[in-house]
PDB file of N, CA and C in Angstrom:
ATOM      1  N   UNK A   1      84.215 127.026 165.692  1.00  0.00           N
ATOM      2  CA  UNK A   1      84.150 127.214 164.262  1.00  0.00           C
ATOM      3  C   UNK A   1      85.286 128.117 163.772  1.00  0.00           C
ATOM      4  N   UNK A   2      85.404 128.864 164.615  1.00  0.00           N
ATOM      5  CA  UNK A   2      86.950 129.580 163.983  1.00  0.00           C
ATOM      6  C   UNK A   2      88.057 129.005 164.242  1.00  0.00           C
ATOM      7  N   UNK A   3      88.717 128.635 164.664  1.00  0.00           N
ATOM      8  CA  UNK A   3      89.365 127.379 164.697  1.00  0.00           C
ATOM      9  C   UNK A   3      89.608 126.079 163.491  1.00  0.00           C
ATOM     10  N   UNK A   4      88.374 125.918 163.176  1.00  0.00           N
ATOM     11  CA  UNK A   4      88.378 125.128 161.861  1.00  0.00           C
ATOM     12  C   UNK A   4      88.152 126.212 160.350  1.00  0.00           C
ATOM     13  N   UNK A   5      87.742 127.097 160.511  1.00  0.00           N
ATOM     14  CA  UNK A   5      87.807 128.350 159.325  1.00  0.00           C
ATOM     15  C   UNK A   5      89.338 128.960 158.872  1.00  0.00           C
ATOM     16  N   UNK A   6      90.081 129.350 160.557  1.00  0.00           N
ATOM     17  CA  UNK A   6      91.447 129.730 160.359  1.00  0.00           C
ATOM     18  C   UNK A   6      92.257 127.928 159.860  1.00  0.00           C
ATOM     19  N   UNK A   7      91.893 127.047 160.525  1.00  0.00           N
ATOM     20  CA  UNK A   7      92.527 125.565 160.120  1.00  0.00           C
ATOM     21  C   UNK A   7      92.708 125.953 158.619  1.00  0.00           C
ATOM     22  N   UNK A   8      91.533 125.758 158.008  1.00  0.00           N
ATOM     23  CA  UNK A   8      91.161 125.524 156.812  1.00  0.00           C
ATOM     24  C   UNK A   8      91.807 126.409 156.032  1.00  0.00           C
ATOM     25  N   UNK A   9      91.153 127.960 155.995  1.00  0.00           N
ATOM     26  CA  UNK A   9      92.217 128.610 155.405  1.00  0.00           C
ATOM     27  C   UNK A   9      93.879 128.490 155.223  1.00  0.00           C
ATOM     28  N   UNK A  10      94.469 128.289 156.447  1.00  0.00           N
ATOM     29  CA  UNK A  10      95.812 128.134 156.148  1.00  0.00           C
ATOM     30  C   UNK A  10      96.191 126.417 155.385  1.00  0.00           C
ATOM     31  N   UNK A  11      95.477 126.025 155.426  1.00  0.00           N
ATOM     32  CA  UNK A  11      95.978 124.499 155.132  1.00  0.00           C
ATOM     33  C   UNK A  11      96.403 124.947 153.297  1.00  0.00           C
ATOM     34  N   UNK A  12      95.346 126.181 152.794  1.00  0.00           N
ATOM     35  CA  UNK A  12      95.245 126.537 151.296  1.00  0.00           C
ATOM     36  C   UNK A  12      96.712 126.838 151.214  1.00  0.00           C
ATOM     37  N   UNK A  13      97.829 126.860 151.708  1.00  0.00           N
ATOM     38  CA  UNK A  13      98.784 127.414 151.535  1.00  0.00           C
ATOM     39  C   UNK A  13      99.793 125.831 151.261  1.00  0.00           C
ATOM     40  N   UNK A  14     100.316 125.710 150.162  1.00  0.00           N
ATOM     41  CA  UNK A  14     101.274 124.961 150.027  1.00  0.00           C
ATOM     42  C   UNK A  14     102.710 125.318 150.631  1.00  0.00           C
ATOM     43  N   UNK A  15     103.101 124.223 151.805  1.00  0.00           N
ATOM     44  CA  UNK A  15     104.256 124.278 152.311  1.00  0.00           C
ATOM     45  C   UNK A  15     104.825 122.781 152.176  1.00  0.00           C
ATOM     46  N   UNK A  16     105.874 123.423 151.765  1.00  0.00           N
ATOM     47  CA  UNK A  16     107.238 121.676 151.746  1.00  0.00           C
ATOM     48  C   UNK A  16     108.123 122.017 152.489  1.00  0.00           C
ATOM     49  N   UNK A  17     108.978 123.256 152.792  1.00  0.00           N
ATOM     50  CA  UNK A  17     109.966 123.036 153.824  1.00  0.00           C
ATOM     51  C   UNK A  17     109.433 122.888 155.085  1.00  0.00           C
ATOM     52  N   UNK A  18     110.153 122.566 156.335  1.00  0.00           N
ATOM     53  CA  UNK A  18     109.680 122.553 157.316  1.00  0.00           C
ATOM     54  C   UNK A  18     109.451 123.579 157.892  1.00  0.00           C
ATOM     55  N   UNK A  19     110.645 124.498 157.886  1.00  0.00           N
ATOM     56  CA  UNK A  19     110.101 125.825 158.249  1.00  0.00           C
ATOM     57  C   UNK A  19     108.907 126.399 157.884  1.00  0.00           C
ATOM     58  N   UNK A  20     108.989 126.625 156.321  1.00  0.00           N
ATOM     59  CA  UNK A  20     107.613 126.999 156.231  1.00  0.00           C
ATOM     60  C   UNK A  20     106.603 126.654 156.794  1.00  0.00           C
ATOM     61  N   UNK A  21     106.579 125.743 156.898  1.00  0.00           N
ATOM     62  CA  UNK A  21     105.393 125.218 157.473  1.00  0.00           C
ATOM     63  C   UNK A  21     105.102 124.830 158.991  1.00  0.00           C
ATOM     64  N   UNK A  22     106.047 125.239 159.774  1.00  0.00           N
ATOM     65  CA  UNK A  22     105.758 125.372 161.100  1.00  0.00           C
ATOM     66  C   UNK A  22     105.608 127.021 161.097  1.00  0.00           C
ATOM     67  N   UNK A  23     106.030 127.450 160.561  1.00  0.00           N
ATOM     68  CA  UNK A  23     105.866 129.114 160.027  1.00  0.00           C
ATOM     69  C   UNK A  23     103.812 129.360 159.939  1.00  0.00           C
ATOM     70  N   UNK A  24     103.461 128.264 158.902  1.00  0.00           N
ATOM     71  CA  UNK A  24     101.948 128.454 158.736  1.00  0.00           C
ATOM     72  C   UNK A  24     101.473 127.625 159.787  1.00  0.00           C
ATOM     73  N   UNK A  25     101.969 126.979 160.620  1.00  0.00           N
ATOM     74  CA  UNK A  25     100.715 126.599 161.189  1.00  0.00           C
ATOM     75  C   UNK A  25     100.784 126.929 162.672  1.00  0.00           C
ATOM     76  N   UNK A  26     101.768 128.105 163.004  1.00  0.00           N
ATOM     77  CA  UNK A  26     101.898 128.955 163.880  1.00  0.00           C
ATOM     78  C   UNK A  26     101.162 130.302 163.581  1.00  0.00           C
ATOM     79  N   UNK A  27     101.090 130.539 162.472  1.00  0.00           N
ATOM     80  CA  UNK A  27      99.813 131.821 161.729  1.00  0.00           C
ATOM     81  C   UNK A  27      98.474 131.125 162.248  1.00  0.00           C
ATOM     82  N   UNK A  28      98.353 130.049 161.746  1.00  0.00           N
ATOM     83  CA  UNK A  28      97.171 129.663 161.843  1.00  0.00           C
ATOM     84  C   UNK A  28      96.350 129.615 163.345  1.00  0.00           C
ATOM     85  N   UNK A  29      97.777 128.779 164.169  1.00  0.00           N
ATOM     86  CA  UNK A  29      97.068 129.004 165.572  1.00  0.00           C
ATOM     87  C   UNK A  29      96.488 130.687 166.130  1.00  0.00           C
ATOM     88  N   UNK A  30      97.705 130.907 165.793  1.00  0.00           N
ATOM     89  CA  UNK A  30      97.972 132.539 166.012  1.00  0.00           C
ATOM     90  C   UNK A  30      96.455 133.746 165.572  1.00  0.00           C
ATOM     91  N   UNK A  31      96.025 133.191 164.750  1.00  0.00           N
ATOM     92  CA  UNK A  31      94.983 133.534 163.502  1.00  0.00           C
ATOM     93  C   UNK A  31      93.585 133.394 164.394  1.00  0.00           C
ATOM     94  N   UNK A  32      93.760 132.301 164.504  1.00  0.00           N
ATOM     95  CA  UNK A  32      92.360 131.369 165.679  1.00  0.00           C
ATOM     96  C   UNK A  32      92.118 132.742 167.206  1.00  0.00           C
ATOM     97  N   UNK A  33      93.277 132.299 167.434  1.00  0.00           N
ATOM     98  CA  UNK A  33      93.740 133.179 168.904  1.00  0.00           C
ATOM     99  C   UNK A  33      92.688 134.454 169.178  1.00  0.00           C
ATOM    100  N   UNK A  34      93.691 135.334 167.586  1.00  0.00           N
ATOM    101  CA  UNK A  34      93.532 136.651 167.650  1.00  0.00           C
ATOM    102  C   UNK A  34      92.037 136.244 167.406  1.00  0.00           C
ATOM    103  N   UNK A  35      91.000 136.120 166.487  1.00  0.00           N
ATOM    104  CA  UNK A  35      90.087 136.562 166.337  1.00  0.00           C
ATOM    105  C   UNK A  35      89.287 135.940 167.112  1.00  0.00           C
ATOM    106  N   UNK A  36      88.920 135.166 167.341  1.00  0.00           N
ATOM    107  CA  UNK A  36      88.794 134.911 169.228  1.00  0.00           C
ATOM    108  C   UNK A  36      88.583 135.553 170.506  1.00  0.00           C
ATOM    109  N   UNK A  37      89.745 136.277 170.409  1.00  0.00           N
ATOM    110  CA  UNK A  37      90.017 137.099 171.429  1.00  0.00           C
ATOM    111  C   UNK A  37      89.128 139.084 170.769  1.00  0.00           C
ATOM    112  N   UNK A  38      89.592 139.223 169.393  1.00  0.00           N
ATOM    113  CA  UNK A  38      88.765 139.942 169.203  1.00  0.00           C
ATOM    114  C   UNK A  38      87.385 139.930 169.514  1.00  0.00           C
ATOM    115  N   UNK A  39      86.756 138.590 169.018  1.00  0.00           N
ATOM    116  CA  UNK A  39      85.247 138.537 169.489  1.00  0.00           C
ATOM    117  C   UNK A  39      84.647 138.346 170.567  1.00  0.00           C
ATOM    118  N   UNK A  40      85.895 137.837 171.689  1.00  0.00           N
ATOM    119  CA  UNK A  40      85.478 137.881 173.146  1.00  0.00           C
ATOM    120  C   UNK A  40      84.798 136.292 172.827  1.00  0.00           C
ATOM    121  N   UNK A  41      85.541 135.393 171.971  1.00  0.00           N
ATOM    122  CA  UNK A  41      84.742 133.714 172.502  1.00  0.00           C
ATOM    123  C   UNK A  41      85.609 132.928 172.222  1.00  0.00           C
ATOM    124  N   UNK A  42      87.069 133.635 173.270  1.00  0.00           N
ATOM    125  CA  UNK A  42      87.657 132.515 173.760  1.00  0.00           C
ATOM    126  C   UNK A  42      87.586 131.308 173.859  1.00  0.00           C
ATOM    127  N   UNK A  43      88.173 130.220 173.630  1.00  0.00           N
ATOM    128  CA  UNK A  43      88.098 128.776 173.598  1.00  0.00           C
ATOM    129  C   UNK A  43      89.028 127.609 173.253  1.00  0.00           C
ATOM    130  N   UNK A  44      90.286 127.371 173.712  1.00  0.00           N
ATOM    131  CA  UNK A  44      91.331 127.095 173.918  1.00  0.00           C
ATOM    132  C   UNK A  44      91.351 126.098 173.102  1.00  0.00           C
ATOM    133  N   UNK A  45      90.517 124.980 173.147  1.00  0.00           N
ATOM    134  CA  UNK A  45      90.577 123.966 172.070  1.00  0.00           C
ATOM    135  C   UNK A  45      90.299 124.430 170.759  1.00  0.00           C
ATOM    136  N   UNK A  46      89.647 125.474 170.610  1.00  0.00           N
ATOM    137  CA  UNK A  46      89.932 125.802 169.063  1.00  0.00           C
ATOM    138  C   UNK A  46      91.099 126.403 168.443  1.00  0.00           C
ATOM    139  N   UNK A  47      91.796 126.489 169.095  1.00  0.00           N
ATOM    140  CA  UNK A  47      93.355 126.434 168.186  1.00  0.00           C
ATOM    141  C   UNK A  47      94.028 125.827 167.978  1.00  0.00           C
ATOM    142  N   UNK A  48      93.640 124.314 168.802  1.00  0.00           N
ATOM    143  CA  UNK A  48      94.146 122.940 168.547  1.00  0.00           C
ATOM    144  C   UNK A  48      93.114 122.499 167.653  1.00  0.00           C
ATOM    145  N   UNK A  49      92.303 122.776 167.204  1.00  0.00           N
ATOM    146  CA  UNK A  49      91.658 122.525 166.007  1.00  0.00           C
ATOM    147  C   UNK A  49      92.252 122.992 164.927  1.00  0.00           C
ATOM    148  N   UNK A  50      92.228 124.421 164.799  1.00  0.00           N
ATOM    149  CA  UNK A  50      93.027 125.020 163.925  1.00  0.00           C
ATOM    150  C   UNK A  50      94.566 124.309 163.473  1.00  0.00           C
ATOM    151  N   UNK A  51      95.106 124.124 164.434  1.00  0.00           N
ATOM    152  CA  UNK A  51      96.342 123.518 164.062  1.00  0.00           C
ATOM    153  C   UNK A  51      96.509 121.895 163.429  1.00  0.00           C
ATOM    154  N   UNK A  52      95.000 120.981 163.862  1.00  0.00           N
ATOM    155  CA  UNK A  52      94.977 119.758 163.414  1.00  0.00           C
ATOM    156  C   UNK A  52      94.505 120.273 161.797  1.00  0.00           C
ATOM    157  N   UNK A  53      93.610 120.852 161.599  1.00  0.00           N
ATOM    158  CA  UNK A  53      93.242 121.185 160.534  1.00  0.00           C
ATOM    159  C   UNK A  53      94.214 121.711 159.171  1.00  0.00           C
ATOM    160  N   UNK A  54      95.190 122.498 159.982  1.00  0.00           N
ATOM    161  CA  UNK A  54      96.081 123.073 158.609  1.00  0.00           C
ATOM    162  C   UNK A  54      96.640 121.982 158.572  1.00  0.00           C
ATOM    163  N   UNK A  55      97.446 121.136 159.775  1.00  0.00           N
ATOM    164  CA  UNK A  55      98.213 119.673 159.496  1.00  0.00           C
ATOM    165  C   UNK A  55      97.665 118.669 158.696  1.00  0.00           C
ATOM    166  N   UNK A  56      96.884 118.695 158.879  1.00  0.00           N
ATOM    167  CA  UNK A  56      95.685 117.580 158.057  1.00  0.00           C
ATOM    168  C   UNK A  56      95.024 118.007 156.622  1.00  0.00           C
ATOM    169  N   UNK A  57      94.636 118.732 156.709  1.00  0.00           N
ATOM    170  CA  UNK A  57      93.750 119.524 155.537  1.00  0.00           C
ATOM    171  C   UNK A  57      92.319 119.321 155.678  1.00  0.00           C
ATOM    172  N   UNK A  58      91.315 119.968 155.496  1.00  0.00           N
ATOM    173  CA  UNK A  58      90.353 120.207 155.505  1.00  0.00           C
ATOM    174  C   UNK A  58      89.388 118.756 154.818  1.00  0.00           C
ATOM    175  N   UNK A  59      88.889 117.705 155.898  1.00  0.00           N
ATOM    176  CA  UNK A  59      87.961 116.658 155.438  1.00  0.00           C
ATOM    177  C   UNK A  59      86.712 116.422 155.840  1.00  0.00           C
ATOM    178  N   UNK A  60      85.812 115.098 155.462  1.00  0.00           N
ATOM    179  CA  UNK A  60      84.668 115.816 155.326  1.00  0.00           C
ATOM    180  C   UNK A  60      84.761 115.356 156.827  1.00  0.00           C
ATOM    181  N   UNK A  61      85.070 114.235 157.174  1.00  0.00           N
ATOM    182  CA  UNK A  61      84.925 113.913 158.964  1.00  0.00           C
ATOM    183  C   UNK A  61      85.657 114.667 159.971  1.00  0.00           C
ATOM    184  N   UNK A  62      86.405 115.728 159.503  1.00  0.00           N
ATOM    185  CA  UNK A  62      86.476 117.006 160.793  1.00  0.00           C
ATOM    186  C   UNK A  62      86.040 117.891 160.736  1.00  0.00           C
ATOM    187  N   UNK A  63      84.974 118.242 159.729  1.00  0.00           N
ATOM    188  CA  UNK A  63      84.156 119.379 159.802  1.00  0.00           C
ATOM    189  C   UNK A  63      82.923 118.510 160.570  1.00  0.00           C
ATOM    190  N   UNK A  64      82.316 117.431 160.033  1.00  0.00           N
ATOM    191  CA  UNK A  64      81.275 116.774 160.807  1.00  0.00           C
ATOM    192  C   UNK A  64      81.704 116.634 162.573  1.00  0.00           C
ATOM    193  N   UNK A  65      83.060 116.512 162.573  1.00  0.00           N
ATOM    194  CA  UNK A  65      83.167 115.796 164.476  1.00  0.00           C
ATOM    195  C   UNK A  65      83.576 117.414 165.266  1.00  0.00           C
ATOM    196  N   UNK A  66      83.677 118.134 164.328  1.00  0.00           N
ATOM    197  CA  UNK A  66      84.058 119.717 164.985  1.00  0.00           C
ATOM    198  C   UNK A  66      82.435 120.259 165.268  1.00  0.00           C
ATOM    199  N   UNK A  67      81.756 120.069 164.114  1.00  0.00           N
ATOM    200  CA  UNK A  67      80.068 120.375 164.277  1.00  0.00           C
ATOM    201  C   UNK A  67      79.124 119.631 165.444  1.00  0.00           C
ATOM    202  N   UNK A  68      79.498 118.733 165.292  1.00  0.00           N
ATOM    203  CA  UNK A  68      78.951 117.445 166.465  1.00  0.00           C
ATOM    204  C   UNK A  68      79.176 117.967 167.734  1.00  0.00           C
ATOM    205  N   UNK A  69      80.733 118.352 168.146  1.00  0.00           N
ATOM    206  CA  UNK A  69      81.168 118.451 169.432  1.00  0.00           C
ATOM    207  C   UNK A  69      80.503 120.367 169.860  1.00  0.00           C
ATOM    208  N   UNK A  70      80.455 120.696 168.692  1.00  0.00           N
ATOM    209  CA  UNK A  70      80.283 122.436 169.100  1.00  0.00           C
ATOM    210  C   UNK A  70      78.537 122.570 169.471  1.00  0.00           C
ATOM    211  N   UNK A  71      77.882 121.263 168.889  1.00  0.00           N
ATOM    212  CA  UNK A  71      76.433 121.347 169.299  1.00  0.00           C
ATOM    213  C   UNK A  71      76.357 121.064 170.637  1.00  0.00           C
ATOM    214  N   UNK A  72      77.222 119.667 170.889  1.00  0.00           N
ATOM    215  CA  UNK A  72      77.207 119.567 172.550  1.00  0.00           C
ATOM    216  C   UNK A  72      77.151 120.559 173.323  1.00  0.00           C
ATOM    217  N   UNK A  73      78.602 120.896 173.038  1.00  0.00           N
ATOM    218  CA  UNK A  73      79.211 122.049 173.785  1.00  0.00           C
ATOM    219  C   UNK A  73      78.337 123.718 174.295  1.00  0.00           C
ATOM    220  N   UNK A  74      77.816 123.769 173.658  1.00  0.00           N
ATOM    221  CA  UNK A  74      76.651 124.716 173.651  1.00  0.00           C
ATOM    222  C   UNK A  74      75.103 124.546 173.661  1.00  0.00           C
ATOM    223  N   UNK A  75      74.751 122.983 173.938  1.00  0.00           N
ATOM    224  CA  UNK A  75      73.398 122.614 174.499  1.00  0.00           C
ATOM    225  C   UNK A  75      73.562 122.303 176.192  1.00  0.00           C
TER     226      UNK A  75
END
């Protein structure tokens, strides 16, 4: 879920150059990482979430297939 929270948040950021925007969606991974690692629940695929998410923008079928997979994942 953090992963798709940091996704999401950064996606709010309008970028057109390229830089910029490998700029944000290196925050974003970066973003995932740190607080992650702050909370001690590490989880490597969620920063490849994060990063599909700012690339993409926030829809309703990757919040549903991020929810789906995190129920697995933890039953």
């Amino acid at each position: 879920m953090v992963g798709l929270f940091c996704g999401f948040l950064f996606s709010l950021i309008s970028a057109h150059a390229l830089i910029l925007s490998a700029f944000i969606y290196s925050l974003a991974v970066g973003a995932s990482i740190f607080i992650m690692v702050v909370t001690d629940t590490e989880h490597p695929p969620a920063a490849g979430t994060a990063l599909g998410v700012v690339i993409t923008g926030i829809r309703l079928d990757v919040l549903i297939t991020v929810r789906v997979e995190h129920n697995q994942f933890f039953h």
